[in-house]
PDB file of N, CA and C in Angstrom:
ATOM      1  N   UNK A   1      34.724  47.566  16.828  1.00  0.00           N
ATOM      2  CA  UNK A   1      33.343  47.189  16.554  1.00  0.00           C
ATOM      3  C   UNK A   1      33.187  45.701  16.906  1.00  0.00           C
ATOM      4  N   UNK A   2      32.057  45.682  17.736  1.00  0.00           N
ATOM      5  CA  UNK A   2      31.967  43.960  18.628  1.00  0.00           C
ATOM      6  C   UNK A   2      31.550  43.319  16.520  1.00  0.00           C
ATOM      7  N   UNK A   3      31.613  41.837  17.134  1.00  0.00           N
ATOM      8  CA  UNK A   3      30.648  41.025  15.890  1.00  0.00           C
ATOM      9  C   UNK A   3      28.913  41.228  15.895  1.00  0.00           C
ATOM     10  N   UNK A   4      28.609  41.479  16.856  1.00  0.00           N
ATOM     11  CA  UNK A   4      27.266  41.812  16.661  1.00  0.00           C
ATOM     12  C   UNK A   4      27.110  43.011  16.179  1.00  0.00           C
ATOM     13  N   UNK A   5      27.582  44.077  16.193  1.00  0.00           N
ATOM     14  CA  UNK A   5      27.621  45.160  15.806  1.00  0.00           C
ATOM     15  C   UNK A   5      27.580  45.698  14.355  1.00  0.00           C
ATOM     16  N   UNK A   6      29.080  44.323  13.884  1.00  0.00           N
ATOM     17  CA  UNK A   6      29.172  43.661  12.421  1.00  0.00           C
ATOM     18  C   UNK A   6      28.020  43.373  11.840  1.00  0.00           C
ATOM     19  N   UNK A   7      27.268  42.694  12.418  1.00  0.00           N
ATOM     20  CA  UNK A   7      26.339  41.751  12.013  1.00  0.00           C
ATOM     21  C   UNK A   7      25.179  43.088  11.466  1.00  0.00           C
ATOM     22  N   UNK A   8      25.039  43.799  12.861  1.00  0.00           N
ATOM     23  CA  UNK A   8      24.143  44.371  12.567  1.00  0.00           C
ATOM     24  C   UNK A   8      24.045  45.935  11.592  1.00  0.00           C
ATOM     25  N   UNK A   9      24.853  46.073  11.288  1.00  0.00           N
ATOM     26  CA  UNK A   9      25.429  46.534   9.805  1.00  0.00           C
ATOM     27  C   UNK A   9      25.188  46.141   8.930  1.00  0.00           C
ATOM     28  N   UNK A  10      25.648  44.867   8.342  1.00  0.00           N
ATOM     29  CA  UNK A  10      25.713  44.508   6.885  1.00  0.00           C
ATOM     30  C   UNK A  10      24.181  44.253   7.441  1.00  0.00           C
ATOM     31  N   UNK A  11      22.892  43.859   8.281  1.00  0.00           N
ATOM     32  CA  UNK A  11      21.488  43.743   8.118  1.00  0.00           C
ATOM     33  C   UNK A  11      21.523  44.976   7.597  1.00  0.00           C
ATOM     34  N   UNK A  12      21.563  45.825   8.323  1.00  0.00           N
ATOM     35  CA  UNK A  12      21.329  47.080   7.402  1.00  0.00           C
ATOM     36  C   UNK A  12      21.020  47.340   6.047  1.00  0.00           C
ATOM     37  N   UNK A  13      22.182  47.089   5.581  1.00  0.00           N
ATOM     38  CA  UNK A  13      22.407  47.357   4.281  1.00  0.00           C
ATOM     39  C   UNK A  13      22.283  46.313   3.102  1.00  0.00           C
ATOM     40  N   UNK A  14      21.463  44.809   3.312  1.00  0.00           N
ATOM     41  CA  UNK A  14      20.910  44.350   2.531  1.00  0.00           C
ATOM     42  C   UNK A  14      19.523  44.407   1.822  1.00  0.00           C
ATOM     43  N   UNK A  15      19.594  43.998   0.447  1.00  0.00           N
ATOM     44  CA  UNK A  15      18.380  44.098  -0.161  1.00  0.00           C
ATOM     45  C   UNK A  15      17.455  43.998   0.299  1.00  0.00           C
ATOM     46  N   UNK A  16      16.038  44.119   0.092  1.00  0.00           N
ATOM     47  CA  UNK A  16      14.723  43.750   0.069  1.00  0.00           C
ATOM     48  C   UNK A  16      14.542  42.533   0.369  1.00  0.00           C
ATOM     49  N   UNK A  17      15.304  42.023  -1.078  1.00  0.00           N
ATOM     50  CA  UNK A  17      15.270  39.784  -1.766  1.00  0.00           C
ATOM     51  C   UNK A  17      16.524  39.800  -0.491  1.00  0.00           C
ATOM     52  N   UNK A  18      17.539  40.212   0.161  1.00  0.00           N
ATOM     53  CA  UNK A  18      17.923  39.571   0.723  1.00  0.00           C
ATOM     54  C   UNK A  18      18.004  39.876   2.207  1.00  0.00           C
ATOM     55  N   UNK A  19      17.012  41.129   2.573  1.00  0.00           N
ATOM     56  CA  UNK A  19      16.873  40.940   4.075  1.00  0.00           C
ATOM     57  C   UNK A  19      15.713  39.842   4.036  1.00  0.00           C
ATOM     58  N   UNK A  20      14.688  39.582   3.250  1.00  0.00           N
ATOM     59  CA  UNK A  20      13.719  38.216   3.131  1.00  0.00           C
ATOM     60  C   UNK A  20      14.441  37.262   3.508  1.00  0.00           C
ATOM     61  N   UNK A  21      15.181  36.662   2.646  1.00  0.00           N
ATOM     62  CA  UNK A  21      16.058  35.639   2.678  1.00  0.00           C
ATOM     63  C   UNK A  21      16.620  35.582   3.682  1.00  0.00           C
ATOM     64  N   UNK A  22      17.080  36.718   4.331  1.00  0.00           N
ATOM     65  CA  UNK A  22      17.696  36.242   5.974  1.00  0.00           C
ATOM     66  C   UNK A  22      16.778  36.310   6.748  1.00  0.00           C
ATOM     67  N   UNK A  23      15.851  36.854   6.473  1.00  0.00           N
ATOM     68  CA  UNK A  23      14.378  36.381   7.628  1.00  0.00           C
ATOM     69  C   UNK A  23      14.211  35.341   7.801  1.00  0.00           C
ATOM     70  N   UNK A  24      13.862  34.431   6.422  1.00  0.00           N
ATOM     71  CA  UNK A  24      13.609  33.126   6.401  1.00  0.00           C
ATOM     72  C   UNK A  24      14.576  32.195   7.132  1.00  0.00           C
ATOM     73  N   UNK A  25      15.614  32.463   6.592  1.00  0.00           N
ATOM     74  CA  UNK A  25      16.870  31.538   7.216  1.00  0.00           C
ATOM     75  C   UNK A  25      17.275  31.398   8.841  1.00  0.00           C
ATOM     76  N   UNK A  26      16.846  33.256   8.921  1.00  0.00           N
ATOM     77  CA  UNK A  26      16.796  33.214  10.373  1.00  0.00           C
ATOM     78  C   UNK A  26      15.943  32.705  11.036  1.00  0.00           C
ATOM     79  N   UNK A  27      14.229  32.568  11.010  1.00  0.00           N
ATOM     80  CA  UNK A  27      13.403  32.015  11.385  1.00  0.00           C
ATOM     81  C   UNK A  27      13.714  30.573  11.495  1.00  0.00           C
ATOM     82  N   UNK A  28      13.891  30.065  10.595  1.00  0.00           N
ATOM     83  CA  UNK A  28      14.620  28.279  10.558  1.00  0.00           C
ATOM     84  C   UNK A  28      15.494  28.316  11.623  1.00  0.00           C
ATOM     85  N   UNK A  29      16.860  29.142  11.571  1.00  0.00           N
ATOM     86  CA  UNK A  29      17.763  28.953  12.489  1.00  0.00           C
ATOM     87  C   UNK A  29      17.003  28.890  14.185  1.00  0.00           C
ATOM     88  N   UNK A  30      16.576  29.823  14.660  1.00  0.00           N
ATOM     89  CA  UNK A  30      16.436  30.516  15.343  1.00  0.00           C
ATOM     90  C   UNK A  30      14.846  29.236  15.772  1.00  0.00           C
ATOM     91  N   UNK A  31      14.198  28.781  15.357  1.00  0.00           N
ATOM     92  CA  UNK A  31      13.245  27.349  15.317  1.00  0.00           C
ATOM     93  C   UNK A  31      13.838  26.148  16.023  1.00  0.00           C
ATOM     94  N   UNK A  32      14.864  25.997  14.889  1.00  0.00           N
ATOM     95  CA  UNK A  32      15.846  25.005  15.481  1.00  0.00           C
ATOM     96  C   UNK A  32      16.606  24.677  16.385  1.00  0.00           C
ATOM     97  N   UNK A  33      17.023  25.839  16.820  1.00  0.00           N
ATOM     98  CA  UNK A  33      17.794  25.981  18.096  1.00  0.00           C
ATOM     99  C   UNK A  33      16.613  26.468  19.295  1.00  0.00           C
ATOM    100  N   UNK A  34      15.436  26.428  19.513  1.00  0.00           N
ATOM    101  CA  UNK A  34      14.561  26.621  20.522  1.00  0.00           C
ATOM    102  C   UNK A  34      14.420  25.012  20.422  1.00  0.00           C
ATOM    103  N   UNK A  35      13.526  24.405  19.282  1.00  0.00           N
ATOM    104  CA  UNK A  35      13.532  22.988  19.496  1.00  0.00           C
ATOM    105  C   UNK A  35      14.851  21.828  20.096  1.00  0.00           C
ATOM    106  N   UNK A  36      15.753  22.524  19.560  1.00  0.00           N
ATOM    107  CA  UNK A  36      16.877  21.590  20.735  1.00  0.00           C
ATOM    108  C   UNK A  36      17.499  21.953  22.109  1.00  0.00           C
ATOM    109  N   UNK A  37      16.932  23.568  22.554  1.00  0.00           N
ATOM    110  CA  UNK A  37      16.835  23.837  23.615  1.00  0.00           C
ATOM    111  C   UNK A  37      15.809  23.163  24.465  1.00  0.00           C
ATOM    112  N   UNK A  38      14.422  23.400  24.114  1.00  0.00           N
ATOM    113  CA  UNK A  38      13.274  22.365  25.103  1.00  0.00           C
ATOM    114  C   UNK A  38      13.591  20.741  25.147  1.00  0.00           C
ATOM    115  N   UNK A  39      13.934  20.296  23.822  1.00  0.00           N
ATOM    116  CA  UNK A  39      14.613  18.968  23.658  1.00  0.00           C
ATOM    117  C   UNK A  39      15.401  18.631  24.822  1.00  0.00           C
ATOM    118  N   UNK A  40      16.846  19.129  24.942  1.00  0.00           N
ATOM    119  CA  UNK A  40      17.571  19.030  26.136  1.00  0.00           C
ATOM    120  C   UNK A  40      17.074  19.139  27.517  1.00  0.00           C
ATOM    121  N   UNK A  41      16.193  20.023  27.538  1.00  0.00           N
ATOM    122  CA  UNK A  41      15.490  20.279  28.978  1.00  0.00           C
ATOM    123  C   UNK A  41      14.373  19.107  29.254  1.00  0.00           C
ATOM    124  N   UNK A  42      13.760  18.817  28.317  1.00  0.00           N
ATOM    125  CA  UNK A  42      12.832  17.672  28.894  1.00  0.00           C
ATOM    126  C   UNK A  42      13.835  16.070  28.905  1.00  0.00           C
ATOM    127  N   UNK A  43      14.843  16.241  28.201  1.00  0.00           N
ATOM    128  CA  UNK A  43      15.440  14.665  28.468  1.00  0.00           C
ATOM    129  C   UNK A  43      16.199  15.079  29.794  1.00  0.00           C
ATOM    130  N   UNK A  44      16.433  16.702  30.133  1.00  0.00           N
ATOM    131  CA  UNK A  44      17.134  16.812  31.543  1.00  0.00           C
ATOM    132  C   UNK A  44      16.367  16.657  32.778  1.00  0.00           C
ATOM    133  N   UNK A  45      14.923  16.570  32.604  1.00  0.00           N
ATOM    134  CA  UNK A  45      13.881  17.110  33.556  1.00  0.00           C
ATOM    135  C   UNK A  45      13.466  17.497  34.272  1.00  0.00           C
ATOM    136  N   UNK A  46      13.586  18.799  33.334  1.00  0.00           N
ATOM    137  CA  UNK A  46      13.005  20.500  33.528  1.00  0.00           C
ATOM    138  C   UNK A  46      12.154  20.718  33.360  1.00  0.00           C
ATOM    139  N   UNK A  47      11.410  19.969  32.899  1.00  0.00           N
ATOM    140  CA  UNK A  47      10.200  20.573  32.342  1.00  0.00           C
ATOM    141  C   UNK A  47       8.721  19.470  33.436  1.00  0.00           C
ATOM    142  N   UNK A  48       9.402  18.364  33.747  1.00  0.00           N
ATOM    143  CA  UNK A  48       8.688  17.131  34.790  1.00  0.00           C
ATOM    144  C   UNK A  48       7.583  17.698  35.413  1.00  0.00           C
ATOM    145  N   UNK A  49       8.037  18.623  36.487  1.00  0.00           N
ATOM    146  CA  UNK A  49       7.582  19.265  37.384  1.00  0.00           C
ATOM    147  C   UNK A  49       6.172  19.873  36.367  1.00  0.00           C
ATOM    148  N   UNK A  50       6.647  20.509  35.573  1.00  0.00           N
ATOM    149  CA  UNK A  50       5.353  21.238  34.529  1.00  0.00           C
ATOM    150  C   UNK A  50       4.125  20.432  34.055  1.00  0.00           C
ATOM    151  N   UNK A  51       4.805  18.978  33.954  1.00  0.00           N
ATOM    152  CA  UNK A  51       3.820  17.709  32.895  1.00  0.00           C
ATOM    153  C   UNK A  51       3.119  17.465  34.101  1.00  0.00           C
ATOM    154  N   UNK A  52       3.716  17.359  35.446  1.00  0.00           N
ATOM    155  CA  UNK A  52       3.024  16.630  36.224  1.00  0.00           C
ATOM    156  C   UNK A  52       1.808  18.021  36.703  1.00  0.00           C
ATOM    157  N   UNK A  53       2.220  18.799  37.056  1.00  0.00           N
ATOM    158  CA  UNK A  53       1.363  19.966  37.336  1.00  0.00           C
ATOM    159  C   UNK A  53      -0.068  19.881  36.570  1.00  0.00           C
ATOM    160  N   UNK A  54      -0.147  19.824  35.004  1.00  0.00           N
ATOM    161  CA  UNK A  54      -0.786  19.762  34.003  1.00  0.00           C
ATOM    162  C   UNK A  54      -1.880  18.721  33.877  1.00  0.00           C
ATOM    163  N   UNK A  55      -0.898  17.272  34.227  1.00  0.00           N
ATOM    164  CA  UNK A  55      -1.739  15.923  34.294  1.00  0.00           C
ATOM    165  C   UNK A  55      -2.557  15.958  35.580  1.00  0.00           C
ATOM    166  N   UNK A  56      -1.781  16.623  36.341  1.00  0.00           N
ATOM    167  CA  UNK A  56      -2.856  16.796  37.796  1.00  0.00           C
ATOM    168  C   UNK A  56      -4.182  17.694  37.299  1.00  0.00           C
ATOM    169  N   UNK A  57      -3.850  18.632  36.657  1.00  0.00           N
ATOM    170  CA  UNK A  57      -5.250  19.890  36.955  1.00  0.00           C
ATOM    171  C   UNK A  57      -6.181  18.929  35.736  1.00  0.00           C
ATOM    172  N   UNK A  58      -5.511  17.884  34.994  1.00  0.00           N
ATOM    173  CA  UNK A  58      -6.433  17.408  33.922  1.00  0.00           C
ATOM    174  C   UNK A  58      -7.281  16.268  34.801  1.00  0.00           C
ATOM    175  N   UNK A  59      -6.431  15.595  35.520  1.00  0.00           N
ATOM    176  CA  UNK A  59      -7.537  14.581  35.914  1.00  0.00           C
ATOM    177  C   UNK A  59      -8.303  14.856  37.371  1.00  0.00           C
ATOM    178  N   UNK A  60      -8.070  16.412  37.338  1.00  0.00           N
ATOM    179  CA  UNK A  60      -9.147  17.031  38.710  1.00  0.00           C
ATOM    180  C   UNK A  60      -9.975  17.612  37.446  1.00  0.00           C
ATOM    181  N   UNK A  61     -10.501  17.528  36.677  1.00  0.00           N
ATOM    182  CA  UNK A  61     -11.256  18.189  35.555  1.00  0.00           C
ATOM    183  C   UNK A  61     -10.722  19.599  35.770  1.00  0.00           C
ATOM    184  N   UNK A  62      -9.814  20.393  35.753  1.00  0.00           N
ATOM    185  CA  UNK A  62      -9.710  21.774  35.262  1.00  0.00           C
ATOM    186  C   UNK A  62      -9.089  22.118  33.926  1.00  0.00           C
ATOM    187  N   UNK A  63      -9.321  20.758  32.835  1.00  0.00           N
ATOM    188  CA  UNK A  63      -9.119  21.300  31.733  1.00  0.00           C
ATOM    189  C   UNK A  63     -10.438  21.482  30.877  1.00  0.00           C
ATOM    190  N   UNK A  64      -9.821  22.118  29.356  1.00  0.00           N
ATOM    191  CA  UNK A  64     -11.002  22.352  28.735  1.00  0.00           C
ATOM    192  C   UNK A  64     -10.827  21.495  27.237  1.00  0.00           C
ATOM    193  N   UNK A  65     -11.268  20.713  26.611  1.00  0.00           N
ATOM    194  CA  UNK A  65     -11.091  20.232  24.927  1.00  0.00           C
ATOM    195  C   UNK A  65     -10.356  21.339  24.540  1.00  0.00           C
ATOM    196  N   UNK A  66      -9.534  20.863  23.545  1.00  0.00           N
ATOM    197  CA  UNK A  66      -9.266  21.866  22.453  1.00  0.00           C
ATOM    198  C   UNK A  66      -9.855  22.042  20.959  1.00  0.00           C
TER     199      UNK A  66
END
């Protein structure tokens, strides 16, 4: 049986109060590690190409207020 497999077992078979509780925890986890994924990519610049794309269509007016 792989570890994910593990994993996805004992989800199974937790409580109510504690598949919640791993929702929550997971949501945090799973937050955190997207925010230091884009983090890394814009100090790598990956994302450049995107800002500049953006700042262009803004100062040809193709944006809208938010």
């Amino acid at each position: 049986m792989s570890k994910l497999e593990k994993i996805e077992n004992e989800v199974r078979h937790l409580s109510t109060e504690e598949l919640a509780a791993f929702r929550d925890w997971f949501r945090e986890f799973d937050a955190e590690a997207w925010d230091r994924e884009i983090e890394f990519d814009a100090s790598a610049g990956k994302l450049d190409a995107l800002a500049d794309r953006a700042l262009d269509a803004h100062r040809a007016g193709k944006t809208t207020p938010l």
